[in-house]
Protein backbone atom coordinates (compact mmCIF):
# COMPACT_ATOMS: atom_id res chain seq x y z
CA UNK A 1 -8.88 -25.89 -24.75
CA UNK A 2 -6.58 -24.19 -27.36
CA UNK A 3 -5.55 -20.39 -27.33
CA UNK A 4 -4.95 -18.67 -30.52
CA UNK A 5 -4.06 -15.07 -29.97
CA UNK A 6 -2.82 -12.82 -32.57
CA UNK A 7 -1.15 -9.27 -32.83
CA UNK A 8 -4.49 -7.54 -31.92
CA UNK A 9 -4.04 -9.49 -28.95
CA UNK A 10 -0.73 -7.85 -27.74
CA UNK A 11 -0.88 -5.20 -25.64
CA UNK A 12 2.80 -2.91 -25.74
CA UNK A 13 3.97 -1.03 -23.26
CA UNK A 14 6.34 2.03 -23.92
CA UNK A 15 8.84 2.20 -21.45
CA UNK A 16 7.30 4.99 -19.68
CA UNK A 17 4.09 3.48 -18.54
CA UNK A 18 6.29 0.46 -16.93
CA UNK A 19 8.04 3.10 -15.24
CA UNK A 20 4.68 4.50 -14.38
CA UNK A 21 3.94 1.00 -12.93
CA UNK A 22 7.46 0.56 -10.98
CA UNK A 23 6.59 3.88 -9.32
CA UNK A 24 3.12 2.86 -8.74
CA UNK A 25 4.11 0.03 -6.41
CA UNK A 26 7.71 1.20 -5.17
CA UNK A 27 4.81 4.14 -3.37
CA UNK A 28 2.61 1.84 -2.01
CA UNK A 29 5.33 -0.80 -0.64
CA UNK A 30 6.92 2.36 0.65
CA UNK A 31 3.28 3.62 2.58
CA UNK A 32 2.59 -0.05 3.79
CA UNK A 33 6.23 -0.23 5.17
CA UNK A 34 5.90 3.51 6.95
CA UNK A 35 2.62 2.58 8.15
CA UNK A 36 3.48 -0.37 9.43
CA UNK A 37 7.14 0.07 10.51
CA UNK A 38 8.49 -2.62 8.86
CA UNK A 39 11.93 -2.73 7.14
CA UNK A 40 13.29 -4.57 4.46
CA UNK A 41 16.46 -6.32 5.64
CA UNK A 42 16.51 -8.56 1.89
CA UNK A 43 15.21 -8.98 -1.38
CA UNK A 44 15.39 -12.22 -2.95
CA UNK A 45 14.58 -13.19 -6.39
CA UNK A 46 11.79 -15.95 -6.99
CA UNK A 47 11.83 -17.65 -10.01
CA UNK A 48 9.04 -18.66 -11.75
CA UNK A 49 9.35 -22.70 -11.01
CA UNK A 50 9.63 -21.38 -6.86
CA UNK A 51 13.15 -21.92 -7.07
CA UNK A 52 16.31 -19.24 -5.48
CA UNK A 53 18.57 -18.37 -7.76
CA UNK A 54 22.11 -18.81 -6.16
């Protein structure tokens, strides 16, 4: 099956609503964690093949 998709297709983002996004999920991580008393010790980069970058 082959995709054509064209510039109606695109959906931009302004800066502002990824912020909106970033915020979005930086509160709910932060409720889960609160909730369930869990702390982040690390945060390590995945990259898309499932490899860590050194």
């Amino acid at each position: 099956m082959k995709y054509i998709y064209n510039e109606k297709d695109l959906d931009l983002i302004s800066w502002n609503r990824i912020d909106n996004y970033i915020n979005k999920i930086y509160k709910e991580v932060n409720n889960y964690l609160i909730k369930t008393n869990l702390k982040i010790k690390y945060i390590v980069p995945i990259m898309r093949g499932g490899g860590i970058p050194a």
